[in-house]
Protein backbone atom coordinates (compact mmCIF):
# COMPACT_ATOMS: atom_id res chain seq x y z
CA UNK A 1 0.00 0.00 0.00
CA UNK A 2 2.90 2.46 1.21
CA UNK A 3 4.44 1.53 -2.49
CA UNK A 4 1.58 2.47 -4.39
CA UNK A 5 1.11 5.56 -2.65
CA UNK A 6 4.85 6.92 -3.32
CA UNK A 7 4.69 5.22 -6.62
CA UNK A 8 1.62 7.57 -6.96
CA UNK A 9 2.70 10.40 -6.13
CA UNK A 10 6.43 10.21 -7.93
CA UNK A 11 3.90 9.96 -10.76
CA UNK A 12 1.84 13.30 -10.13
CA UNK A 13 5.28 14.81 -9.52
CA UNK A 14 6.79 14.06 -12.96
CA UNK A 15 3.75 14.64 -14.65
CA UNK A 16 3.13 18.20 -12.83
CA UNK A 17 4.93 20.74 -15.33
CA UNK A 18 7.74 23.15 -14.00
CA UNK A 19 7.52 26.86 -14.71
CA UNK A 20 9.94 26.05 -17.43
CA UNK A 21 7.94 23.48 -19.59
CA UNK A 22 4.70 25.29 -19.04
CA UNK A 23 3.45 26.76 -22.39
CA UNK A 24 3.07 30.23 -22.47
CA UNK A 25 -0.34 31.50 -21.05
CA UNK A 26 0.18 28.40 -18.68
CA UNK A 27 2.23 30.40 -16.47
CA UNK A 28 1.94 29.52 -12.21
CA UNK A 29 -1.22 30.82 -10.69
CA UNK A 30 -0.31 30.12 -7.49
CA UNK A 31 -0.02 33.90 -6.91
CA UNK A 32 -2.49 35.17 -8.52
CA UNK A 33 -5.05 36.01 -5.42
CA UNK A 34 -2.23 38.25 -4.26
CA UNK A 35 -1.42 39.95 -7.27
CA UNK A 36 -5.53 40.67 -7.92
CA UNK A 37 -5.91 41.75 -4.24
CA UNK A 38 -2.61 44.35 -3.77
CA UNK A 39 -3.25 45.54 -7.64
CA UNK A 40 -7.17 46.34 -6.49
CA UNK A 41 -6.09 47.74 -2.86
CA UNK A 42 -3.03 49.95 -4.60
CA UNK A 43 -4.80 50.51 -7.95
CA UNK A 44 -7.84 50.37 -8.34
CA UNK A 45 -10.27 47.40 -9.64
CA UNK A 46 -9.64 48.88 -13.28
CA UNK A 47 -5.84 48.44 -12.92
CA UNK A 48 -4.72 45.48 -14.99
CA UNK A 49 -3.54 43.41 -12.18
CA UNK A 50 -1.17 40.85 -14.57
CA UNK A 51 1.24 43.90 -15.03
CA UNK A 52 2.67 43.08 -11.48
CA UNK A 53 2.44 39.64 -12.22
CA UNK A 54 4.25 40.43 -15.93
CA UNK A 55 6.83 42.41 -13.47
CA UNK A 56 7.33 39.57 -10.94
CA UNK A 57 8.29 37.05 -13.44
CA UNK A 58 10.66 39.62 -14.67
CA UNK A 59 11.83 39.91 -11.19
CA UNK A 60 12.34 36.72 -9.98
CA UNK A 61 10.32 34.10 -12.18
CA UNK A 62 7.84 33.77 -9.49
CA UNK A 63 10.58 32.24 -6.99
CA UNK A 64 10.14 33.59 -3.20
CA UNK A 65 13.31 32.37 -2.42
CA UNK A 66 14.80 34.45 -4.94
CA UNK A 67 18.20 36.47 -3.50
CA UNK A 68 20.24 38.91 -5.79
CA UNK A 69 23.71 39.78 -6.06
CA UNK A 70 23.13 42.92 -4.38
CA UNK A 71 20.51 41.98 -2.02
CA UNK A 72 17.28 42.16 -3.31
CA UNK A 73 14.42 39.38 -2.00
CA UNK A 74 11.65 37.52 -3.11
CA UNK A 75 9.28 37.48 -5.46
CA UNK A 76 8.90 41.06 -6.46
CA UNK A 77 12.73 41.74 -5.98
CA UNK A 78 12.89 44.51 -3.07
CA UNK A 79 15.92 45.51 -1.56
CA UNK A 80 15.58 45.39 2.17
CA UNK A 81 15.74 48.92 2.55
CA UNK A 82 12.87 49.43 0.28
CA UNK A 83 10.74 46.67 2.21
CA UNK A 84 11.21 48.92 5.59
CA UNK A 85 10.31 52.22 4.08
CA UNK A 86 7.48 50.49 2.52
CA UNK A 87 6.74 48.71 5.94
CA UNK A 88 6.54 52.10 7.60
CA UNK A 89 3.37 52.96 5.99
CA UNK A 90 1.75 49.70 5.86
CA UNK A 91 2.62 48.13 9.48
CA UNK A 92 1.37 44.88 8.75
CA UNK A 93 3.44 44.07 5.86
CA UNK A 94 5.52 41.78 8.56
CA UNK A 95 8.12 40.00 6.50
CA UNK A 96 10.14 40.86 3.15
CA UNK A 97 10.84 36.78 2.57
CA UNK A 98 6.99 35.79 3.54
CA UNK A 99 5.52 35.69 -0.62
CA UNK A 100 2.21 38.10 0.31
CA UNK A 101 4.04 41.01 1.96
CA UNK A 102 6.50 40.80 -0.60
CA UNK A 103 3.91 40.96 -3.35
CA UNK A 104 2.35 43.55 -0.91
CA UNK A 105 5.15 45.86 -0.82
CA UNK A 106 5.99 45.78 -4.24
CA UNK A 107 3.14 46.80 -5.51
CA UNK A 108 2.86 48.96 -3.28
CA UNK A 109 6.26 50.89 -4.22
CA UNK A 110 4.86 50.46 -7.06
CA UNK A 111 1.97 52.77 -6.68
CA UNK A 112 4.31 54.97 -4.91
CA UNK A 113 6.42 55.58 -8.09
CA UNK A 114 3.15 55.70 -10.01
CA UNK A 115 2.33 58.65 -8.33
CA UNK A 116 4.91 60.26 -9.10
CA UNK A 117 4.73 60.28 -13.19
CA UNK A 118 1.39 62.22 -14.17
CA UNK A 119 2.45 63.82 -17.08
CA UNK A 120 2.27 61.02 -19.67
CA UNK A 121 0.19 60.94 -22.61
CA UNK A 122 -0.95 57.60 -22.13
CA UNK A 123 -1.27 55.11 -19.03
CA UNK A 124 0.90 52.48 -21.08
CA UNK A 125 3.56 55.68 -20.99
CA UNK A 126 3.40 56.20 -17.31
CA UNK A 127 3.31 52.68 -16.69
CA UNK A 128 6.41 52.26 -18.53
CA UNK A 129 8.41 54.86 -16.73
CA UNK A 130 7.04 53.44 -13.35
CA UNK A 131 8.53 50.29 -14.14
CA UNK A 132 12.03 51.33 -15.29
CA UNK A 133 12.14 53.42 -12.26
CA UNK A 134 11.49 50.50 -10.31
CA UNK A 135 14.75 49.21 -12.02
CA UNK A 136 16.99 51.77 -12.29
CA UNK A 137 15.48 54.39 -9.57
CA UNK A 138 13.56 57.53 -10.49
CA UNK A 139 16.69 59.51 -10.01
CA UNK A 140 17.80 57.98 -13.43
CA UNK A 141 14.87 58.71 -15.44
CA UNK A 142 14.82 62.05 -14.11
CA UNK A 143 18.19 62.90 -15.79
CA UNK A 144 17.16 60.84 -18.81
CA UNK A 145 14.20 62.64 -19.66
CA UNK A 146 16.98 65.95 -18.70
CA UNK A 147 18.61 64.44 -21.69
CA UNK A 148 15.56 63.93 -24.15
CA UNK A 149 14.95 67.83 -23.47
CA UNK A 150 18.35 69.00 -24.44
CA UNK A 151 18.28 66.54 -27.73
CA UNK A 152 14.41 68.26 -28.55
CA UNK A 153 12.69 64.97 -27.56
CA UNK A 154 9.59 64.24 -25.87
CA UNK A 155 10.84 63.66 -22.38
CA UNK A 156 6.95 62.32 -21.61
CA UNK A 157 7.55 59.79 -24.24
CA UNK A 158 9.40 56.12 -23.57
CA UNK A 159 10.26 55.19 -27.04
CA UNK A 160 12.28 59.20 -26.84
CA UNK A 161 14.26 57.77 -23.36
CA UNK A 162 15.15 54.51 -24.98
CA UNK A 163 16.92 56.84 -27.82
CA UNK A 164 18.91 58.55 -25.48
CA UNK A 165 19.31 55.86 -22.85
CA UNK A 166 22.81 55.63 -23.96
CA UNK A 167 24.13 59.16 -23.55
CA UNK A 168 22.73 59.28 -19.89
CA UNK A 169 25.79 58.87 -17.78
CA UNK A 170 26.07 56.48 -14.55
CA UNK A 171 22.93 54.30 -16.33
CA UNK A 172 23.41 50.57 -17.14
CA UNK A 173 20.26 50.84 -19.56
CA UNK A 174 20.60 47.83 -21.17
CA UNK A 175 19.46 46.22 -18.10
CA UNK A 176 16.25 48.81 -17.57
CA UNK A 177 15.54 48.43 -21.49
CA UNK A 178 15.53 44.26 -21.80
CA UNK A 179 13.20 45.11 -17.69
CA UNK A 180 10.51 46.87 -19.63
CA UNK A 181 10.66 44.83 -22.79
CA UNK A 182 10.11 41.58 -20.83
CA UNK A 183 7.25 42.82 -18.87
CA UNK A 184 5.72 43.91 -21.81
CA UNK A 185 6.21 40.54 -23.43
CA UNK A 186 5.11 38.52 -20.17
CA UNK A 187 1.88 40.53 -20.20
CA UNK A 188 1.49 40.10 -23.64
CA UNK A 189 1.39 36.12 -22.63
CA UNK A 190 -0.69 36.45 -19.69
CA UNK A 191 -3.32 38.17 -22.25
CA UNK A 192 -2.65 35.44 -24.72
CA UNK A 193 -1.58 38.30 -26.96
CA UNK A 194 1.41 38.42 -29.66
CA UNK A 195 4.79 40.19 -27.78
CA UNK A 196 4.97 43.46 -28.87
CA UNK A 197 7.84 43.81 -31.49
């Protein structure tokens, strides 16, 4: 009986995909009550909650156990230092390495940085340049879109920073390119949609 029961379950196990052979559009849903519940508390119930998910997978690939080079935790990527100035606000969010306050608090920087772009044309614009500055810090895109003003650019515009991106000194934007790009493609999945070229 004990036999058939392990051989049963070895058999679940190998037959339960990994986040690598899952199709796209198949991706983990295990999270996905978090990410619908911090994107309506931060955002609204309009807010597209699968861009934080897009951004997580980004992040960390949906791993909670997920540890940078230079510190950054769990699923959404914070730095600890974010997590506590974060954690100030919201009191409850106990624990950077526990999955839902990590989700929590990175959506909810999120929304902080979101506040802080309002002169886009478009939402998909703002969104953009909250998400690089969630890579690269605002600080950055602040003297990028500097630099789209002095080359007659439209600073409000993220296809105009990506032009310039490489004449903005102290910025490795490669990295916060590729960041943006691959959100935009993992939402694109999540949708079921084509990536964007």
């Amino acid at each position: 009986m004990i036999r058939a029961v392990v051989a049963a379950v070895l058999l679940f196990a190998a037959w339960t995909p990994t986040a690598a052979q899952r199709a796209p559009g198949q991706q983990d849903a295990r999270y996905d009550p978090l990410f619908k519940k911090y994107s309506k508390r931060y955002f609204g119930p309009a807010f597209d909650w699968r861009v934080f998910k897009a951004q997580a997978m980004a992040e960390s690939n949906l791993s909670a156990d997920a540890k940078s080079g230079v510190g950054a935790r769990g699923i959404m990527q914070l730095m600890p230092t974010t997590f506590r100035e974060i954690q100030t606000r919201n009191p409850e969010l106990a624990c950077i390495d526990h999955p839902e306050w990590n989700i929590a608090a990175g959506i909810g920087y999120d929304r902080s940085l979101w506040r802080l772009w309002t002169e886009h044309p478009t939402l998909e614009e703002r969104r953009n340049f909250m998400l690089a500055s969630y890579n690269a810090g605002r600080g950055t895109l602040l003297r990028a879109q500097n630099t789209a003003r002095e080359k007659q650019l439209d600073h409000c515009v993220w296809r105009s920073i990506a032009e310039i991106a490489p004449s903005v000194r102290g910025w490795r934007y490669r990295e916060t390119l590729q960041y943006v790009t691959r959100i935009e493609a993992n939402l694109a999945g999540l949708k079921g949609e084509e990536a964007p070229p």
